[in-house]
N, C-alpha and C. Protein backbone atom coordinates (compact mmCIF):
# COMPACT_ATOMS: atom_id res chain seq x y z
N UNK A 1 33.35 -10.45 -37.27
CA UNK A 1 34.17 -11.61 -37.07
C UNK A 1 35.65 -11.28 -37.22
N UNK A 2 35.68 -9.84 -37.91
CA UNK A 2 37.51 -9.69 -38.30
C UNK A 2 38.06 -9.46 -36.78
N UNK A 3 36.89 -8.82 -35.99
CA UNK A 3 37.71 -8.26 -34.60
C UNK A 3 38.12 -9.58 -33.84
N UNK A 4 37.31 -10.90 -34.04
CA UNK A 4 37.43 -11.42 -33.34
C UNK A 4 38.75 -12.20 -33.87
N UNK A 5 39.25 -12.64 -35.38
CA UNK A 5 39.89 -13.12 -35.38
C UNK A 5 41.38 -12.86 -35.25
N UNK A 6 41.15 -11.37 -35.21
CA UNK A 6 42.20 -10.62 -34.49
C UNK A 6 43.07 -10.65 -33.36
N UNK A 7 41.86 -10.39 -32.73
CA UNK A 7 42.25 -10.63 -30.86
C UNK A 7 42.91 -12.35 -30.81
N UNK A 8 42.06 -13.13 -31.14
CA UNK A 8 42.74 -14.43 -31.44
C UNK A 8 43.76 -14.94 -31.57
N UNK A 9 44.25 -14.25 -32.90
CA UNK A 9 45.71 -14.32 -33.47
C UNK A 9 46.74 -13.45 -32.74
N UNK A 10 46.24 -12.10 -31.97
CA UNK A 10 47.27 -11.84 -31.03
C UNK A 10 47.39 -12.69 -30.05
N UNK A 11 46.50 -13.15 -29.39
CA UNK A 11 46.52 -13.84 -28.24
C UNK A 11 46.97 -15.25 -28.66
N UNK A 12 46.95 -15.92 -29.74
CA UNK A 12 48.16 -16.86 -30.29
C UNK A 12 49.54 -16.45 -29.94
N UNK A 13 50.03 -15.57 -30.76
CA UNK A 13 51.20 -14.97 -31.02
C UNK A 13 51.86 -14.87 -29.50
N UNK A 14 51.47 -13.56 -28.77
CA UNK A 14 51.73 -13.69 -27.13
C UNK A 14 51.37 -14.69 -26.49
N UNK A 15 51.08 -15.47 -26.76
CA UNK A 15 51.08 -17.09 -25.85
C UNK A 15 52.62 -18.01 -26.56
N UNK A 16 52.18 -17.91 -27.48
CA UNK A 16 53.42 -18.72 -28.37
C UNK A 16 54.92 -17.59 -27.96
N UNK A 17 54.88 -16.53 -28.15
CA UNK A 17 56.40 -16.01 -27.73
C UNK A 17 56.56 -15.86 -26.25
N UNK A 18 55.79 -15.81 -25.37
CA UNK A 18 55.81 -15.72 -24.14
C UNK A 18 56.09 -17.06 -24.05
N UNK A 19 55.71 -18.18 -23.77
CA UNK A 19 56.53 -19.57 -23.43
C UNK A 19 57.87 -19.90 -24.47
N UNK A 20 58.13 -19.59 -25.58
CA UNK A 20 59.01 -19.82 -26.45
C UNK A 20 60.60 -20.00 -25.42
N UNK A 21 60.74 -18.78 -24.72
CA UNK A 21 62.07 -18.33 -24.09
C UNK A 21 61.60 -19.77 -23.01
N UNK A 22 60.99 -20.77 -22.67
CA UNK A 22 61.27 -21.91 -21.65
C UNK A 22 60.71 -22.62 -22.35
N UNK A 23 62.08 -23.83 -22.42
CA UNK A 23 62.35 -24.69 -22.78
C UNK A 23 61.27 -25.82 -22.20
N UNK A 24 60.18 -26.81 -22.64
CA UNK A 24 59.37 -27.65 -21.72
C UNK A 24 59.73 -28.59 -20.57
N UNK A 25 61.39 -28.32 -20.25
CA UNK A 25 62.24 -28.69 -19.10
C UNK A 25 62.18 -28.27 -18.42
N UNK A 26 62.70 -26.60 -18.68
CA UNK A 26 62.81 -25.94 -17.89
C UNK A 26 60.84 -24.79 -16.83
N UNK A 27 59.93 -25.53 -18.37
CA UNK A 27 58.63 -25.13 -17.47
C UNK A 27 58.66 -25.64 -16.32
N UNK A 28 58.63 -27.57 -16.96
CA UNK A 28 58.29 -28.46 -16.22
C UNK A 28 58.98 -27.78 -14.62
N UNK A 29 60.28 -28.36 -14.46
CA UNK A 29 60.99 -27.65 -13.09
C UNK A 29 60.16 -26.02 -12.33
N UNK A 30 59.92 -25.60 -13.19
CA UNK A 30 59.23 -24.13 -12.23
C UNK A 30 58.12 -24.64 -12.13
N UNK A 31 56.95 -25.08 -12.52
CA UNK A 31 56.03 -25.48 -12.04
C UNK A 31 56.12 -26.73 -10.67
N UNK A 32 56.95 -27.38 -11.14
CA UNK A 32 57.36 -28.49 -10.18
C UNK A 32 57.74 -27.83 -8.76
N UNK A 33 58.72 -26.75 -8.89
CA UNK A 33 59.04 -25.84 -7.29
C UNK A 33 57.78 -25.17 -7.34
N UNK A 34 57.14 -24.61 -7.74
CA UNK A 34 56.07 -23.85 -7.66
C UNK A 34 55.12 -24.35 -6.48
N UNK A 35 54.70 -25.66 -7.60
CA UNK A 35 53.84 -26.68 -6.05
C UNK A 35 54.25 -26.81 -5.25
N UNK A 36 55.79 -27.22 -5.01
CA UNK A 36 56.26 -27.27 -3.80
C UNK A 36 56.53 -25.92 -2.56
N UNK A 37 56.41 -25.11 -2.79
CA UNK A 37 56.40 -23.82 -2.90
C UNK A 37 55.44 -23.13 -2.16
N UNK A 38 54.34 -23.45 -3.07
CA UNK A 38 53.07 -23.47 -2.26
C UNK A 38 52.30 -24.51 -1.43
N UNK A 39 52.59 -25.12 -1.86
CA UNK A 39 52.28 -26.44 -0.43
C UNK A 39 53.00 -25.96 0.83
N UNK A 40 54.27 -25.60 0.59
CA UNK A 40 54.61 -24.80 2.16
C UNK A 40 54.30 -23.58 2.36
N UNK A 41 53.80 -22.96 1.78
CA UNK A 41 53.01 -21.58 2.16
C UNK A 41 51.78 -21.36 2.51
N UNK A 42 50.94 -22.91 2.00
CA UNK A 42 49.67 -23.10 2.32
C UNK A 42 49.89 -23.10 3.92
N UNK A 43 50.69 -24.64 4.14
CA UNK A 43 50.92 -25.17 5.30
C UNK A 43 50.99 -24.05 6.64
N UNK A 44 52.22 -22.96 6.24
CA UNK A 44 52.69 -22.06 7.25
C UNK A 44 51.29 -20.87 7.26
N UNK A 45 50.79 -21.05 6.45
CA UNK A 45 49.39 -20.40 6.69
C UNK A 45 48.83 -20.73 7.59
N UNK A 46 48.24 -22.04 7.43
CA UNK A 46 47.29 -22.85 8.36
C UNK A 46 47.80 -23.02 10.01
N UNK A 47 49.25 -22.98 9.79
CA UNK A 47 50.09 -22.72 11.10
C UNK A 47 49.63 -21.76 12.06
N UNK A 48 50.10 -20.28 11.12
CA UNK A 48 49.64 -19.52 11.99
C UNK A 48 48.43 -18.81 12.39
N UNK A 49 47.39 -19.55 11.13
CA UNK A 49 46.26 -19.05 11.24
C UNK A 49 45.50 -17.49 11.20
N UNK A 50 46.57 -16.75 10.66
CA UNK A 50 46.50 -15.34 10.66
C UNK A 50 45.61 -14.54 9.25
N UNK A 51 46.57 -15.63 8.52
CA UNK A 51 46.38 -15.13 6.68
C UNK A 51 45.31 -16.04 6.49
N UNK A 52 44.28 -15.46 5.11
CA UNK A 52 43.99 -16.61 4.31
C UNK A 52 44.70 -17.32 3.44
N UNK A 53 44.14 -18.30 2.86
CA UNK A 53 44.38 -19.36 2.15
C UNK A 53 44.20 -19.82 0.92
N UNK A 54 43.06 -19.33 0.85
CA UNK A 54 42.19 -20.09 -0.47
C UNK A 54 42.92 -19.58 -1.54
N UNK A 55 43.29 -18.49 -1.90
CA UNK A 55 44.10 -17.77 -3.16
C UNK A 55 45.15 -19.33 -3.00
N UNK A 56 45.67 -19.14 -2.20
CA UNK A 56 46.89 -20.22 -2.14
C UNK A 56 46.43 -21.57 -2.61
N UNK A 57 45.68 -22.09 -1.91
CA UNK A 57 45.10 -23.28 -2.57
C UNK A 57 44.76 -23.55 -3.62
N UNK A 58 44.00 -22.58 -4.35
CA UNK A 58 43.81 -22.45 -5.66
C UNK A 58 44.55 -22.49 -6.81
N UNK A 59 45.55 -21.44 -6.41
CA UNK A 59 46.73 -21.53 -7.29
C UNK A 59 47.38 -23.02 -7.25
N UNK A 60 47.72 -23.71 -5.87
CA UNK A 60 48.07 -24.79 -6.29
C UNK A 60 47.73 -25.99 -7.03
N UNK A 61 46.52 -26.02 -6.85
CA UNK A 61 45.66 -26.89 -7.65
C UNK A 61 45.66 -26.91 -8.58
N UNK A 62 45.39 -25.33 -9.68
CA UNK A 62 45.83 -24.95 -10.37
C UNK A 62 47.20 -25.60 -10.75
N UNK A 63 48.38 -24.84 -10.67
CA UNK A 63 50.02 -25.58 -10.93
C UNK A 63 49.41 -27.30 -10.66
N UNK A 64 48.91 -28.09 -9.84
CA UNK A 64 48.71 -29.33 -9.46
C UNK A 64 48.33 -29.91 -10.97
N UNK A 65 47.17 -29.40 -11.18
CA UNK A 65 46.74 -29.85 -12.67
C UNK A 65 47.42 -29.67 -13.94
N UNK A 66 48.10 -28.72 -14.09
CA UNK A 66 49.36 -28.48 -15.35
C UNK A 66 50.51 -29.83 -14.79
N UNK A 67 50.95 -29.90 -13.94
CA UNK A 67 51.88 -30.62 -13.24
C UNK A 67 51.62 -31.72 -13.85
N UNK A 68 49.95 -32.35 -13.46
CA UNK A 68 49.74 -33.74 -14.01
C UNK A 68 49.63 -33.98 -15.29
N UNK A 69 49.37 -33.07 -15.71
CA UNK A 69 49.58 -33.17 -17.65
C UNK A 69 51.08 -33.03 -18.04
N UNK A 70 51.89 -32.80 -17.37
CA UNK A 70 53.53 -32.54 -17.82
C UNK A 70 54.11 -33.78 -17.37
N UNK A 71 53.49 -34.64 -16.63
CA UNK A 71 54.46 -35.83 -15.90
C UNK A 71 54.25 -37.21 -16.72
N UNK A 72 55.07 -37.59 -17.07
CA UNK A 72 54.83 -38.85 -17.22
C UNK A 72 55.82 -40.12 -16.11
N UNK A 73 54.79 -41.47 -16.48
CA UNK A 73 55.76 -42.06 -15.40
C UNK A 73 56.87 -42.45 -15.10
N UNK A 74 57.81 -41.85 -16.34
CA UNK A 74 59.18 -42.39 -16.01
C UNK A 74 60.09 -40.91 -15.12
N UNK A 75 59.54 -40.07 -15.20
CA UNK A 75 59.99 -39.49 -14.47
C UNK A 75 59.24 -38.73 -13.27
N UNK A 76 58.62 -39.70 -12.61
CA UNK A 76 57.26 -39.02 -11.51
C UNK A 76 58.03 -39.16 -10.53
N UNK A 77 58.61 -39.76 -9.89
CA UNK A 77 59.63 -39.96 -9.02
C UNK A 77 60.68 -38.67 -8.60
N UNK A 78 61.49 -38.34 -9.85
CA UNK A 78 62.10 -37.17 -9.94
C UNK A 78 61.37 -36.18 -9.55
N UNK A 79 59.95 -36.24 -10.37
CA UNK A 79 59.14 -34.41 -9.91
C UNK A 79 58.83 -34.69 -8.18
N UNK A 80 58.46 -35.61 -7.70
CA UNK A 80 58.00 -35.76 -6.39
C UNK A 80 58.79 -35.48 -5.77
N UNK A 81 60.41 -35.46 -5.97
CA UNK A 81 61.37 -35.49 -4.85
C UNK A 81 61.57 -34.17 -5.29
N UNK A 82 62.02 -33.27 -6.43
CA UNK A 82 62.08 -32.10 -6.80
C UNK A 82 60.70 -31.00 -6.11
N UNK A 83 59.81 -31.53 -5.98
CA UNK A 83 58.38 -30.79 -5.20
C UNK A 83 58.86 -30.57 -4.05
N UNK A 84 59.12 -31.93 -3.01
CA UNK A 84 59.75 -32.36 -1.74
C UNK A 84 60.80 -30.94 -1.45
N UNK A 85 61.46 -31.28 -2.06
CA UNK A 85 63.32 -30.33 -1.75
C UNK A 85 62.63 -28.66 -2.18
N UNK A 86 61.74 -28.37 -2.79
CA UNK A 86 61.01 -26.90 -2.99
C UNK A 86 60.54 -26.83 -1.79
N UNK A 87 59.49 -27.49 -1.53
CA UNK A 87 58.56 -27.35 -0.23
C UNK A 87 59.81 -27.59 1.06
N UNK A 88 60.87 -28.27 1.39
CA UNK A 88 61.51 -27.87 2.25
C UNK A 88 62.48 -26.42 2.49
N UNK A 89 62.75 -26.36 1.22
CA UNK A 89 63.23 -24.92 0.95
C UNK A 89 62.61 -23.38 1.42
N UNK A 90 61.30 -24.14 0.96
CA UNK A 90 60.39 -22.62 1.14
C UNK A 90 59.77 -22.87 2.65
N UNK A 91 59.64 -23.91 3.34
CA UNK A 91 59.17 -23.74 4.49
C UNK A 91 60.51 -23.34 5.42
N UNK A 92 62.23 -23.12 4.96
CA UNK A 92 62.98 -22.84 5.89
C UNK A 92 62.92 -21.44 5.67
N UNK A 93 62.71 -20.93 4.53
CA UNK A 93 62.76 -19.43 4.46
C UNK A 93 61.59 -18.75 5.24
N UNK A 94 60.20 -19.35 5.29
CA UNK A 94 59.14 -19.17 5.83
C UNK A 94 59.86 -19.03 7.47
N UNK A 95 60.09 -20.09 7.84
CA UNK A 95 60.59 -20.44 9.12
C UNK A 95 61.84 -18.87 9.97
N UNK A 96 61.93 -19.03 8.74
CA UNK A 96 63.77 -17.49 9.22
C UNK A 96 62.71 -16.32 8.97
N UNK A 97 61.94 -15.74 8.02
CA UNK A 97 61.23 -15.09 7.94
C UNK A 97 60.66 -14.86 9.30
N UNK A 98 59.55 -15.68 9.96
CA UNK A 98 58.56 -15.54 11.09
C UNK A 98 59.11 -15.55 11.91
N UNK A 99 60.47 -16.44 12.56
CA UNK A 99 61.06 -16.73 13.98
C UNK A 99 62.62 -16.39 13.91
N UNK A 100 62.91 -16.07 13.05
CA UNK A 100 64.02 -15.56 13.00
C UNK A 100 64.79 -14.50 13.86
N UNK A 101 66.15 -15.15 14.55
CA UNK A 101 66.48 -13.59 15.78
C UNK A 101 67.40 -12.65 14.91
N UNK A 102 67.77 -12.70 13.55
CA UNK A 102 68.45 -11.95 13.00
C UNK A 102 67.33 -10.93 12.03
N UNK A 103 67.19 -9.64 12.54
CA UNK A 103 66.50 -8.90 11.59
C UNK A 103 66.66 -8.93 10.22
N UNK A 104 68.04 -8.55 10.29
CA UNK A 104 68.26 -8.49 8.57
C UNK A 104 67.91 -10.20 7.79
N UNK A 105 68.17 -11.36 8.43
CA UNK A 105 68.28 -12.19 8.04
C UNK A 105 66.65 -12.45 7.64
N UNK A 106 65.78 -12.39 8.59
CA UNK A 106 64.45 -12.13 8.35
C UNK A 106 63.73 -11.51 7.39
N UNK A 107 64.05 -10.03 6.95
CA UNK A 107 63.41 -9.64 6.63
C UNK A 107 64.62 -10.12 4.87
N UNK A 108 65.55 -10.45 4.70
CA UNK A 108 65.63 -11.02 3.09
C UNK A 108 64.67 -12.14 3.06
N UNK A 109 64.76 -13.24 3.93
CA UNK A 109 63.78 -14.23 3.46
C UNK A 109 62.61 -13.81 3.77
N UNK A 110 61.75 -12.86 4.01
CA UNK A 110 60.47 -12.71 3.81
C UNK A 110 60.90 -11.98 2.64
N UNK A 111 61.45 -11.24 2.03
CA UNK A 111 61.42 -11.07 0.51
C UNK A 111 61.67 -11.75 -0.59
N UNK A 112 62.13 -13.06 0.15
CA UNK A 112 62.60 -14.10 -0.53
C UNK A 112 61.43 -14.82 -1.19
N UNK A 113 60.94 -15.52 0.27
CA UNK A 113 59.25 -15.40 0.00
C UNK A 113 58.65 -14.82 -0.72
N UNK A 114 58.12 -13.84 -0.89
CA UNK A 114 57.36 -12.89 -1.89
C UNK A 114 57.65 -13.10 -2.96
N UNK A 115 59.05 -13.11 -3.09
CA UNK A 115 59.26 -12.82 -4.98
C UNK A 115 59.64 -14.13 -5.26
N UNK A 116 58.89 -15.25 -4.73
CA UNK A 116 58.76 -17.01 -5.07
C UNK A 116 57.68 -17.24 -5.26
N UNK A 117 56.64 -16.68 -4.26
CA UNK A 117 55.42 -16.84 -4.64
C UNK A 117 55.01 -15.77 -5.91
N UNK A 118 55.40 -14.73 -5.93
CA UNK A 118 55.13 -14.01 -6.91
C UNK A 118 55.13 -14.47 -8.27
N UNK A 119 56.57 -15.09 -8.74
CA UNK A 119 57.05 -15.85 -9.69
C UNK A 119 55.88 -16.99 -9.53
N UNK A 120 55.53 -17.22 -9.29
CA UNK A 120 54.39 -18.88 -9.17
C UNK A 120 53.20 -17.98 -9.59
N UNK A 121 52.98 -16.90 -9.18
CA UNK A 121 51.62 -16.20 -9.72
C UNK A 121 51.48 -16.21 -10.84
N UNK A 122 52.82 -15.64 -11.25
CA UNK A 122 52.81 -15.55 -12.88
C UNK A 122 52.28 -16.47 -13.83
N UNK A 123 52.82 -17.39 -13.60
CA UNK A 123 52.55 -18.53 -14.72
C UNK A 123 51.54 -18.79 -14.73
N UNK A 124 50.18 -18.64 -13.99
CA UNK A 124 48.82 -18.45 -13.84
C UNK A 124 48.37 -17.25 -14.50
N UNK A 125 46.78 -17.65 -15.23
CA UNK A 125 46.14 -16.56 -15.88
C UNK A 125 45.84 -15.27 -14.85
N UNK A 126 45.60 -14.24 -14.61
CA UNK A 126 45.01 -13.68 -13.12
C UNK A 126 43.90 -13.97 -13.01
N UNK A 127 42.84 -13.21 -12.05
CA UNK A 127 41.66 -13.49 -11.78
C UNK A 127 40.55 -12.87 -12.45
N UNK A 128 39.94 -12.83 -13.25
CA UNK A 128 39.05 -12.73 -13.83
C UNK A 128 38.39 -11.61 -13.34
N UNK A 129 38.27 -10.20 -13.46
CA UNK A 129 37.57 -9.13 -12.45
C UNK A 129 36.16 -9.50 -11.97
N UNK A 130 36.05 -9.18 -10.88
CA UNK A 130 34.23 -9.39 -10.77
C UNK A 130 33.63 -8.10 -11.24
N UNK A 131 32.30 -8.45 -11.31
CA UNK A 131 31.66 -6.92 -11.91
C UNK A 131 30.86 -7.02 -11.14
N UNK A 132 30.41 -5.33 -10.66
CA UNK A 132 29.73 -4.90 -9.58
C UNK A 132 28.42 -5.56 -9.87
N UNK A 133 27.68 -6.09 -8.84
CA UNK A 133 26.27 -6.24 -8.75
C UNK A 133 25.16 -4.78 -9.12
N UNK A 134 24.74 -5.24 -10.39
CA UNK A 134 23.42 -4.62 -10.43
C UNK A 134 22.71 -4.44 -9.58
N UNK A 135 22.25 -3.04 -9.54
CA UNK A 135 20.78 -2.42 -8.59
C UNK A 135 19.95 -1.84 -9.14
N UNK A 136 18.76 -2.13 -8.55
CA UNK A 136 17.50 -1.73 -9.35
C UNK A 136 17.20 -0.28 -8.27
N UNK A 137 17.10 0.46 -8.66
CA UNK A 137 16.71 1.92 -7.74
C UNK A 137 15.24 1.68 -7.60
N UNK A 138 14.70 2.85 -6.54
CA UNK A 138 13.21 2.45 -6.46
C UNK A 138 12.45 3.10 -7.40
N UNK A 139 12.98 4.38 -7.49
CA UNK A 139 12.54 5.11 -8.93
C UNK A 139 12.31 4.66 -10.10
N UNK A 140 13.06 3.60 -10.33
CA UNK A 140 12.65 3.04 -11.96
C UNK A 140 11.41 2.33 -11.64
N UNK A 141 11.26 2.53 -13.23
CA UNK A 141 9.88 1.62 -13.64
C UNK A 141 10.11 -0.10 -13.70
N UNK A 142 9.38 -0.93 -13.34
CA UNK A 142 9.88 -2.40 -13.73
C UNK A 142 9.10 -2.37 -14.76
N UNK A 143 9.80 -3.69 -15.63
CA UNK A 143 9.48 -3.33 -16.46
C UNK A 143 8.16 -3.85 -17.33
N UNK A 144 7.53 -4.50 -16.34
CA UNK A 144 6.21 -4.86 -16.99
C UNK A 144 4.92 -3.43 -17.00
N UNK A 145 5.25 -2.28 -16.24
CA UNK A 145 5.15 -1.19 -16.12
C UNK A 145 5.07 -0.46 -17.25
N UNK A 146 6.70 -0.31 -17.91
CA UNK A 146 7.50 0.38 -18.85
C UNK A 146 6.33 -0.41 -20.41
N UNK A 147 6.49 -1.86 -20.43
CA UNK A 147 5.74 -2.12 -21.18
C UNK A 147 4.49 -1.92 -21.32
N UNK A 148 4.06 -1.80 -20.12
CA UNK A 148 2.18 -1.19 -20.23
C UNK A 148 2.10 0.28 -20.85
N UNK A 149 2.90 1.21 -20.59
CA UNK A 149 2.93 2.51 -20.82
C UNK A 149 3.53 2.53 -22.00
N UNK A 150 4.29 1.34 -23.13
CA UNK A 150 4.61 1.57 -24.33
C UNK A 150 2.92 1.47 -24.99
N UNK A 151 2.09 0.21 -24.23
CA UNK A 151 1.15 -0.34 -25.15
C UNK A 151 0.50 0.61 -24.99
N UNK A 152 0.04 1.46 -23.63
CA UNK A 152 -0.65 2.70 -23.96
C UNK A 152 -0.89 3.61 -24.78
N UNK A 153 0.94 3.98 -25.21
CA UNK A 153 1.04 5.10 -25.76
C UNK A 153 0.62 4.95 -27.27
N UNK A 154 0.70 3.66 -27.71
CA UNK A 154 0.62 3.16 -28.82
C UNK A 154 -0.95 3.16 -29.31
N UNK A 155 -1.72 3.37 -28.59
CA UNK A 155 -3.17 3.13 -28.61
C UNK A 155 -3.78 4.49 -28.69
């Protein structure tokens, strides 16, 4: 139990000093562009139909649900129009990015892009690794087998 209450108390500690440096104003606002953010990145997805999505969606939903626990109603108004003015923001950079006739101009806002959505990644846990699927080889014994040949041996 000591290991566990270990890991615990670090993972207190780095949760508590990692948000410490933002202020619950200044969360609120990055999460708030965040959604907005990704709502236009979803969108210009679905546009061009090239990329997937679902990471994107997810994450927003994600930010969507922190969002609704940070809002209350005297200032829901403010976050909606603050979402609004993100999501127009990021769909003009999207926009200069993809159709853009100035190279250079293009290729900053597609880096612009990146390191917006990137920043929005962050504040999300990552993904949880998958672990490889088990295989049973043909060589092994199953194991009602394995158990017959214990009771054997035992006899």
């Amino acid at each position: 139990m000591g290991v566990l209450k270990t890991v615990g108390s670090a993972f207190t500690l780095t949760c508590l000093t990692a948000t410490a440096g933002l202020s619950e104003q200044s969360l609120l606002d990055r999460v708030t562009e965040c959604v907005g953010r990704l709502s236009a990145q979803m969108e210009h997805h679905w546009l061009l139909s090239d990329q997937p999505t679902t990471r994107i969606e997810r994450n927003r939903a994600h930010l969507i649900e922190i969002l609704d626990t940070m809002v209350t109603p005297d200032i829901a108004t403010r976050i909606l129009a603050a979402r609004i003015d993100a999501k127009i923001a990021h769909a003009s950079l999207l926009t200069q990015a993809a159709f853009g006739s100035d190279p250079r101009r293009a290729l900053w806002a597609e880096r612009r892009v990146h390191s917006a959505i990137a920043q929005c990644d962050d504040i999300l846990l990552p993904d949880a690794p998958q672990a490889p699927p088990t295989r049973v080889t043909d060589d092994a014994d199953p194991p009602a087998l394995v158990n017959q040949k214990a009771w054997n041996a035992s006899q």
